[in-house]
PDB file of N, CA and C in Angstrom:
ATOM      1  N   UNK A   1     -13.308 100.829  20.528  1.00  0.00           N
ATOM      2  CA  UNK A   1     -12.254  99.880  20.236  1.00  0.00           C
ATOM      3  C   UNK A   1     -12.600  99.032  19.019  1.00  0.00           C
ATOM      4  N   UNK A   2     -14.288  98.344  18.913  1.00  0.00           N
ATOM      5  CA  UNK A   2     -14.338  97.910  17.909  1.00  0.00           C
ATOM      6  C   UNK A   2     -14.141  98.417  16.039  1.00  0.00           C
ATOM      7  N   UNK A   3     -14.652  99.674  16.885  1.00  0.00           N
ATOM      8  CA  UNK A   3     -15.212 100.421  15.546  1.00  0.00           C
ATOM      9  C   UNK A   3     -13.296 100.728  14.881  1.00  0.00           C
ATOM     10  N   UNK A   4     -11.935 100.776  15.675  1.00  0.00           N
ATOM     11  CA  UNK A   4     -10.529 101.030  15.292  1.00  0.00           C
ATOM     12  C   UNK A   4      -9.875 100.162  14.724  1.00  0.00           C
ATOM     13  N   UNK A   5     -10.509  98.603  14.734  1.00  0.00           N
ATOM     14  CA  UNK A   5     -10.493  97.301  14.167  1.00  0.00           C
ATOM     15  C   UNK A   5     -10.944  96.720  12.844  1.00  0.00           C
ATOM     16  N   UNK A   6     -11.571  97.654  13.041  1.00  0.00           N
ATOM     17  CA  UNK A   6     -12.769  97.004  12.008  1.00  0.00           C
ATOM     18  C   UNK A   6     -12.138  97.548  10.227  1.00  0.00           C
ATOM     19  N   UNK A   7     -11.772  98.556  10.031  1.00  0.00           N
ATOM     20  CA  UNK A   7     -10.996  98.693   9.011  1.00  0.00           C
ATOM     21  C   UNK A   7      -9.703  97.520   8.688  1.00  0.00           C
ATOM     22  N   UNK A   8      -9.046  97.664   9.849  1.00  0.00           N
ATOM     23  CA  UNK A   8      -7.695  96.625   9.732  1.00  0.00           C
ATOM     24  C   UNK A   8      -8.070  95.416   9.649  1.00  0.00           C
ATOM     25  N   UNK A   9      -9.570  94.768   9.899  1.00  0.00           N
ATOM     26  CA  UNK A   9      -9.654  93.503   9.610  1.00  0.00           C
ATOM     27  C   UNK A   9     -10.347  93.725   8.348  1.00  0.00           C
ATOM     28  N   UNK A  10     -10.977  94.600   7.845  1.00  0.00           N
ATOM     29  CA  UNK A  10     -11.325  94.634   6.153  1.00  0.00           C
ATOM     30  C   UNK A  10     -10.076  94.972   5.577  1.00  0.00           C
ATOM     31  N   UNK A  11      -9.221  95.389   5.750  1.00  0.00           N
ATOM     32  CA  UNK A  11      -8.060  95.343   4.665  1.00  0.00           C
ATOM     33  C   UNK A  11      -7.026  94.049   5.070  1.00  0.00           C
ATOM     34  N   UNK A  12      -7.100  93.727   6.103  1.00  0.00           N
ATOM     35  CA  UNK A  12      -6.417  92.392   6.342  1.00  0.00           C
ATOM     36  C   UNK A  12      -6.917  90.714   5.055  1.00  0.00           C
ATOM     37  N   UNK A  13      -8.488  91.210   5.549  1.00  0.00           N
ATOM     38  CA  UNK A  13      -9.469  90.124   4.446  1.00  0.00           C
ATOM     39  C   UNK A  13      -9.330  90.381   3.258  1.00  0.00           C
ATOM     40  N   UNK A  14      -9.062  91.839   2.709  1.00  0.00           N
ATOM     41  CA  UNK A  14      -8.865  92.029   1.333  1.00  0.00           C
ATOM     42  C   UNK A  14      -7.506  92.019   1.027  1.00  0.00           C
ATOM     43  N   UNK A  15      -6.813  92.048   1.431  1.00  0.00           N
ATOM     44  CA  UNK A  15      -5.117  91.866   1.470  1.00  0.00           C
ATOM     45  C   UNK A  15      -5.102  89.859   0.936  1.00  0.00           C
ATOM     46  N   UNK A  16      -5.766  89.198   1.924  1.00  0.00           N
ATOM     47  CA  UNK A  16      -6.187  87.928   1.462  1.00  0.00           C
ATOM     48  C   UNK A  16      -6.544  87.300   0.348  1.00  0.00           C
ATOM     49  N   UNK A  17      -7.633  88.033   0.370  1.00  0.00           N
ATOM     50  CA  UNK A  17      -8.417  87.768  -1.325  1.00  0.00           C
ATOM     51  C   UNK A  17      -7.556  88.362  -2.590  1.00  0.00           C
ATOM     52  N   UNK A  18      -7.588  88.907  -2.152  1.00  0.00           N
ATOM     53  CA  UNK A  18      -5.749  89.775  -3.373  1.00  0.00           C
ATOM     54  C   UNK A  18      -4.918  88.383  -3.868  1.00  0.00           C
ATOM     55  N   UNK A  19      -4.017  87.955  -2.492  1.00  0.00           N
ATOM     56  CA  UNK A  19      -3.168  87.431  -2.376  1.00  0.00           C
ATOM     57  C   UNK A  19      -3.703  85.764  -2.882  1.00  0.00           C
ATOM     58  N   UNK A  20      -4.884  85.392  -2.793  1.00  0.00           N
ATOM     59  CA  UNK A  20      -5.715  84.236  -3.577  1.00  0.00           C
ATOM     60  C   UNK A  20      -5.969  84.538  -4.922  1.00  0.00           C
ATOM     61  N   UNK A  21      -6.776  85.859  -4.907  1.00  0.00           N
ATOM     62  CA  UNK A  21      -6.995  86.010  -6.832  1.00  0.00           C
ATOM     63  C   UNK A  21      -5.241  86.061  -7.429  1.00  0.00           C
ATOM     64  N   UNK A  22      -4.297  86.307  -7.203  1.00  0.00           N
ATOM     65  CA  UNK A  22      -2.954  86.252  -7.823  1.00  0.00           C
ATOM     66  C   UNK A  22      -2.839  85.023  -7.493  1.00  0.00           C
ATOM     67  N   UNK A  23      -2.296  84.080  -6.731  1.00  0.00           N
ATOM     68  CA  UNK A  23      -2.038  82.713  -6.734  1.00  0.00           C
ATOM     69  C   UNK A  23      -3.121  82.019  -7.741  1.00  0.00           C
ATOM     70  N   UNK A  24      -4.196  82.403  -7.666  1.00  0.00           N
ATOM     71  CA  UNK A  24      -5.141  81.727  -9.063  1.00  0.00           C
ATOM     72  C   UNK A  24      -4.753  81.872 -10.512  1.00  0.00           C
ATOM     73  N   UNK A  25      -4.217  83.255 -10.536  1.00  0.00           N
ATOM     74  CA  UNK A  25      -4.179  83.758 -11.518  1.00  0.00           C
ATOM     75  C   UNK A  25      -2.677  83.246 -12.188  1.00  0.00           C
ATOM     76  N   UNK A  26      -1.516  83.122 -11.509  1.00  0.00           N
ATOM     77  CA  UNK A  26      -0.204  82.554 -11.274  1.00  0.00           C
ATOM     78  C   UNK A  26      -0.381  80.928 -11.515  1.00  0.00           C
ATOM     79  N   UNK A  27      -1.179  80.201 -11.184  1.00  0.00           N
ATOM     80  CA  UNK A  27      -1.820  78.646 -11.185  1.00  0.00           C
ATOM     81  C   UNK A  27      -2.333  78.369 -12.613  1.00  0.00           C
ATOM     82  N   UNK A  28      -2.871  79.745 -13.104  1.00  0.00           N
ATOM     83  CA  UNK A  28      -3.226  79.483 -14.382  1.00  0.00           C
ATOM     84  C   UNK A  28      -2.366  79.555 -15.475  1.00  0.00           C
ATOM     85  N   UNK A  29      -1.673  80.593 -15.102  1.00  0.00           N
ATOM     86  CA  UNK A  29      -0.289  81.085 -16.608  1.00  0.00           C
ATOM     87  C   UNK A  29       0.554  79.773 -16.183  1.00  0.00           C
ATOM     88  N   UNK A  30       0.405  79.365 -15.414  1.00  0.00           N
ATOM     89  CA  UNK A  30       1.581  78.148 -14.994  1.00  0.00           C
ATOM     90  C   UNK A  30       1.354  77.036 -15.991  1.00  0.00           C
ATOM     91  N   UNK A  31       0.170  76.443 -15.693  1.00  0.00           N
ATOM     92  CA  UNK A  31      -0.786  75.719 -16.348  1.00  0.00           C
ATOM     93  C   UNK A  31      -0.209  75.575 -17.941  1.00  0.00           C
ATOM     94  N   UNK A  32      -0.665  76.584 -18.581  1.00  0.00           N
ATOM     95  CA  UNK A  32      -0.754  77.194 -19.764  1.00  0.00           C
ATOM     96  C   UNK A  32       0.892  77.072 -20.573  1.00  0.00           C
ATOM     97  N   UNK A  33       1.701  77.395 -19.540  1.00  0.00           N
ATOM     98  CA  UNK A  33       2.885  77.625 -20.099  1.00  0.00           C
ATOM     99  C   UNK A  33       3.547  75.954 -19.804  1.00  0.00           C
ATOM    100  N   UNK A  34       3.171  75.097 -18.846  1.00  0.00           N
ATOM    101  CA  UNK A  34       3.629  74.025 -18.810  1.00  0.00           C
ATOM    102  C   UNK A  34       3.173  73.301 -20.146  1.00  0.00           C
ATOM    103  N   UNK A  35       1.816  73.359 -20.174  1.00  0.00           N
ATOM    104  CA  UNK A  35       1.129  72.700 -21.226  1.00  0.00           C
ATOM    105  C   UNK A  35       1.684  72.652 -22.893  1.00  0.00           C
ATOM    106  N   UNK A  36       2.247  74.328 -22.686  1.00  0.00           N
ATOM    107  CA  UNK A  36       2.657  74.381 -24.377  1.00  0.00           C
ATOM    108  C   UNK A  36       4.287  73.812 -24.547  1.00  0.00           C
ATOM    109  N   UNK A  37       4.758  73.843 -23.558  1.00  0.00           N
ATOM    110  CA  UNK A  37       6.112  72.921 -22.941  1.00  0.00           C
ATOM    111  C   UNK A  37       6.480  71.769 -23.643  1.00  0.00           C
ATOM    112  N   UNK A  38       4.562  70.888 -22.734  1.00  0.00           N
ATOM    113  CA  UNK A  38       5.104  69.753 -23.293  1.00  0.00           C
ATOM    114  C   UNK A  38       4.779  68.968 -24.600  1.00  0.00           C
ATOM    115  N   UNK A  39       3.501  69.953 -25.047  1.00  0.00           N
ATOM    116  CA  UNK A  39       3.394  69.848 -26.252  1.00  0.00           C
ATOM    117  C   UNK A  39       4.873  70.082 -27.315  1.00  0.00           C
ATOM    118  N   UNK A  40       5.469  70.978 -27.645  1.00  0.00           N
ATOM    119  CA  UNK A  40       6.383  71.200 -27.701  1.00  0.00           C
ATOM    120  C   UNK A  40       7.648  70.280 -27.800  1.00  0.00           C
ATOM    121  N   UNK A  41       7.369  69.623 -26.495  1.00  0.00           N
ATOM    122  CA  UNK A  41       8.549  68.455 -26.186  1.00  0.00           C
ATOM    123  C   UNK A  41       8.205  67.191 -27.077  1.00  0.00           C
ATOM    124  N   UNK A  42       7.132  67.028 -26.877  1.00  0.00           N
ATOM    125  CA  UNK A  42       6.026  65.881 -27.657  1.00  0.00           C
ATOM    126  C   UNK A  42       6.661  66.283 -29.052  1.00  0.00           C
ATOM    127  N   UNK A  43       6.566  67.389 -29.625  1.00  0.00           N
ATOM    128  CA  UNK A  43       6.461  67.773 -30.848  1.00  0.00           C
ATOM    129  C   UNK A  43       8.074  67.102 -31.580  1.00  0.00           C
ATOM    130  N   UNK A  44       9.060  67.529 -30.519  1.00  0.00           N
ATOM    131  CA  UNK A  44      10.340  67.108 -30.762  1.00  0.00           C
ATOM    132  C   UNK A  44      10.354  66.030 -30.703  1.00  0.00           C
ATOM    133  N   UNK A  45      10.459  65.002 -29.389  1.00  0.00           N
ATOM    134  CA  UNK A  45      10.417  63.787 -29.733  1.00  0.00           C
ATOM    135  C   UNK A  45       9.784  63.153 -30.747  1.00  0.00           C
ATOM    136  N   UNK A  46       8.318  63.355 -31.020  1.00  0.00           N
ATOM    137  CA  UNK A  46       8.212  62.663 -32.802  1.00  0.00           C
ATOM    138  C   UNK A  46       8.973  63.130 -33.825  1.00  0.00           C
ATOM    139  N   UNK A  47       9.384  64.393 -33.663  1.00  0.00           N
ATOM    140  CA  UNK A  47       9.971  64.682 -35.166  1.00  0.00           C
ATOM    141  C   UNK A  47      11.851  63.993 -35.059  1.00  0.00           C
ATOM    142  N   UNK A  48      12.115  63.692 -33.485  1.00  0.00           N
ATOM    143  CA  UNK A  48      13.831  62.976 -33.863  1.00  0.00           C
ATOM    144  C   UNK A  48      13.098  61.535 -34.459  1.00  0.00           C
ATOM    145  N   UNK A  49      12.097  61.091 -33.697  1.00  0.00           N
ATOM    146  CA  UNK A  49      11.987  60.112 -34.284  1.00  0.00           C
ATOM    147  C   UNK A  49      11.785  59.042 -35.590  1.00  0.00           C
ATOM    148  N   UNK A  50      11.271  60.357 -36.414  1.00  0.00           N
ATOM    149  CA  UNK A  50      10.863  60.594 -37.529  1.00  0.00           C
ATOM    150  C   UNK A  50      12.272  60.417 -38.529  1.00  0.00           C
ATOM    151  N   UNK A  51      13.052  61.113 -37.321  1.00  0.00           N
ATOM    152  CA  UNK A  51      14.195  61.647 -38.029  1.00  0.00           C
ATOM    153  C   UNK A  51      15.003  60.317 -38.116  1.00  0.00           C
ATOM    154  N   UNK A  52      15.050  59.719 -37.160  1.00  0.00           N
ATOM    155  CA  UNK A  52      15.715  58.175 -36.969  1.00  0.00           C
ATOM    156  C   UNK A  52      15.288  57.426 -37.789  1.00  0.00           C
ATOM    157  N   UNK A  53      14.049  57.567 -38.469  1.00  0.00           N
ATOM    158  CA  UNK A  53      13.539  56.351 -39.071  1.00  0.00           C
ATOM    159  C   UNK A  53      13.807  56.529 -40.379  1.00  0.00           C
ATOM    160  N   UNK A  54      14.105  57.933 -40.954  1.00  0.00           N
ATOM    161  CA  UNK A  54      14.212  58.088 -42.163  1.00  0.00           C
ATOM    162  C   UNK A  54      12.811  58.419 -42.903  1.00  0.00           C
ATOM    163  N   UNK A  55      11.755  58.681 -41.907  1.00  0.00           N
ATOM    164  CA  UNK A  55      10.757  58.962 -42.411  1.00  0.00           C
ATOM    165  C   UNK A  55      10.212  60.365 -42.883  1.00  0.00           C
ATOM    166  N   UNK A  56      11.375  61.765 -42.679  1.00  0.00           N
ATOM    167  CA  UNK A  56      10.990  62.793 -43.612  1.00  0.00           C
ATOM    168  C   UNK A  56      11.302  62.798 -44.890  1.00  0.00           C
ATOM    169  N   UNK A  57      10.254  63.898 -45.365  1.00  0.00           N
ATOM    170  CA  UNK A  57      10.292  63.860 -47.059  1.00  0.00           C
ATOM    171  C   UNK A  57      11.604  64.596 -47.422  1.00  0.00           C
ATOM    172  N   UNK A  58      12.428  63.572 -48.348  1.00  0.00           N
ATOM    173  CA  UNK A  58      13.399  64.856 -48.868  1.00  0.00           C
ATOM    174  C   UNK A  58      14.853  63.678 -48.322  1.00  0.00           C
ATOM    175  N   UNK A  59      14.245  62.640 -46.943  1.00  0.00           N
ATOM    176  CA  UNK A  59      15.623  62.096 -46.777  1.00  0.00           C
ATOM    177  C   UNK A  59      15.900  60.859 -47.159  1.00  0.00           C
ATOM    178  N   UNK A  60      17.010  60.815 -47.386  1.00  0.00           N
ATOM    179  CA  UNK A  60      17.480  59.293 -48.345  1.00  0.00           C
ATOM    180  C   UNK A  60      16.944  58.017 -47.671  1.00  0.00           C
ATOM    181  N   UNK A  61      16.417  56.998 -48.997  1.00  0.00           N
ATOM    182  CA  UNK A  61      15.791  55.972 -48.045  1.00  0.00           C
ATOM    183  C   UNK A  61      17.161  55.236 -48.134  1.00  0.00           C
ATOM    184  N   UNK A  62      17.512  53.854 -47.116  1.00  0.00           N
ATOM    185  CA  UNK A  62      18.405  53.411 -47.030  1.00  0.00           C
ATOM    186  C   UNK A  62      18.733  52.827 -48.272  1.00  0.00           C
ATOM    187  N   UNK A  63      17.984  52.397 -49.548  1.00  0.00           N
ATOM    188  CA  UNK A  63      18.493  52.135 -50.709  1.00  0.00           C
ATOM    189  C   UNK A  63      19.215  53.268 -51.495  1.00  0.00           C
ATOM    190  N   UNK A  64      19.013  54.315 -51.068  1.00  0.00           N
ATOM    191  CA  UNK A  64      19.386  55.477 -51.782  1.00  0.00           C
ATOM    192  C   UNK A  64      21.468  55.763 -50.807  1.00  0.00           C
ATOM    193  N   UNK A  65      21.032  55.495 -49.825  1.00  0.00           N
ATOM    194  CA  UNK A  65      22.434  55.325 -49.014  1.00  0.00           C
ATOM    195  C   UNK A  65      23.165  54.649 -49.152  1.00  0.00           C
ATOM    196  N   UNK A  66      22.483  53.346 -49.501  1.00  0.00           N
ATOM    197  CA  UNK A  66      23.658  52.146 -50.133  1.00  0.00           C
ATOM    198  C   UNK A  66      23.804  52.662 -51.523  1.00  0.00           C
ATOM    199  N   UNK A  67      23.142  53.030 -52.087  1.00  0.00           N
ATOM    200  CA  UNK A  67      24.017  53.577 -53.253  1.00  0.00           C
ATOM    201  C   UNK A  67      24.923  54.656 -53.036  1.00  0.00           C
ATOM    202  N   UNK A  68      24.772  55.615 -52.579  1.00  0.00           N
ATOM    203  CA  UNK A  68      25.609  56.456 -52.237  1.00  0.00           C
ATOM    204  C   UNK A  68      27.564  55.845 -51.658  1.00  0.00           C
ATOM    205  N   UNK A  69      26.830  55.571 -50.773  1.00  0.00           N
ATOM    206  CA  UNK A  69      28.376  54.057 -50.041  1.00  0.00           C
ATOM    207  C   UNK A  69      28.736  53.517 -51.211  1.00  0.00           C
ATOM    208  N   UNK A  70      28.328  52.950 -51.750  1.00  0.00           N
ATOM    209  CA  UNK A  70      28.552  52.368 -52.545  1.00  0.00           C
ATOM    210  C   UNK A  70      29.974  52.861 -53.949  1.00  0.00           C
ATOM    211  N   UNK A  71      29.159  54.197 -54.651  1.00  0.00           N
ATOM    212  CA  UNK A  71      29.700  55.369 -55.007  1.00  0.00           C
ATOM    213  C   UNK A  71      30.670  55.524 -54.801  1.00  0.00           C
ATOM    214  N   UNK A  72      30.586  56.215 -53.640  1.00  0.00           N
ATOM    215  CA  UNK A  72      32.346  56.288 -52.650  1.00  0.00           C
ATOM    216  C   UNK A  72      32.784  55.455 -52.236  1.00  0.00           C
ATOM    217  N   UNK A  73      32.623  54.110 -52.325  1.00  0.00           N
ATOM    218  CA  UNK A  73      33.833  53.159 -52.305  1.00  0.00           C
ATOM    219  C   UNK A  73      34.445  52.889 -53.706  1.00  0.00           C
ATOM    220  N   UNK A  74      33.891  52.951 -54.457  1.00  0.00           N
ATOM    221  CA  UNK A  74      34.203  52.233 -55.713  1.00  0.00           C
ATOM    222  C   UNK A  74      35.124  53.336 -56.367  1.00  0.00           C
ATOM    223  N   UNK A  75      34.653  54.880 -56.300  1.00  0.00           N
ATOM    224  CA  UNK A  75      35.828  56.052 -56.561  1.00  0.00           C
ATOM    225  C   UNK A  75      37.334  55.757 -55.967  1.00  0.00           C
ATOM    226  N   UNK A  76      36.992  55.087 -54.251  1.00  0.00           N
ATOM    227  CA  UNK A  76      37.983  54.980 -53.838  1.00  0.00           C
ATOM    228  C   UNK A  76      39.097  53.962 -54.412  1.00  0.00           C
ATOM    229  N   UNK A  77      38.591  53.080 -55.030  1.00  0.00           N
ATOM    230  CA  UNK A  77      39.459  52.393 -55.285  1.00  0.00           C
ATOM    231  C   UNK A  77      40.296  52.979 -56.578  1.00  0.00           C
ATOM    232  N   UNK A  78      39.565  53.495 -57.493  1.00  0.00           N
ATOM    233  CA  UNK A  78      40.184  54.050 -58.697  1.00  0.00           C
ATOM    234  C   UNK A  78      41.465  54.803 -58.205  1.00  0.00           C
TER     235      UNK A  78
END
């Protein structure tokens, strides 16, 4: 009787350890993929912010906008 057991509880235990090395392995890509997420997210939020402030290269500083406004009001009146 023992000896008809004894397989089904070694593949029961290794059925286990299976089912742990994948949940480890699943825990890790999780990890990994959250991480580059929120880097990512991080990455966006500084760059709207950036964007709000007028602090990329290339965008009008607000003196450059009041001139612009400016421009087009004064056409408008003509």
């Amino acid at each position: 009787m023992v000896a008809s057991i004894r397989p089904t509880v070694d593949a029961f235990a290794d059925g286990l350890h299976q089912i742990g090395q994948y949940r480890d392995a699943a825990d890790s890509l999780a990890r990994k993929v959250l991480g580059i997420c929120a880097q990512k997210l991080d990455d966006r939020e500084k760059e709207g912010r950036r964007r709000a402030l007028g602090e990329i290269s290339g965008a009008p500083t607000s003196k450059e906008d009041f001139g612009h406004v400016l421009r087009s009001l004064s056409k408008l009146e003509r």
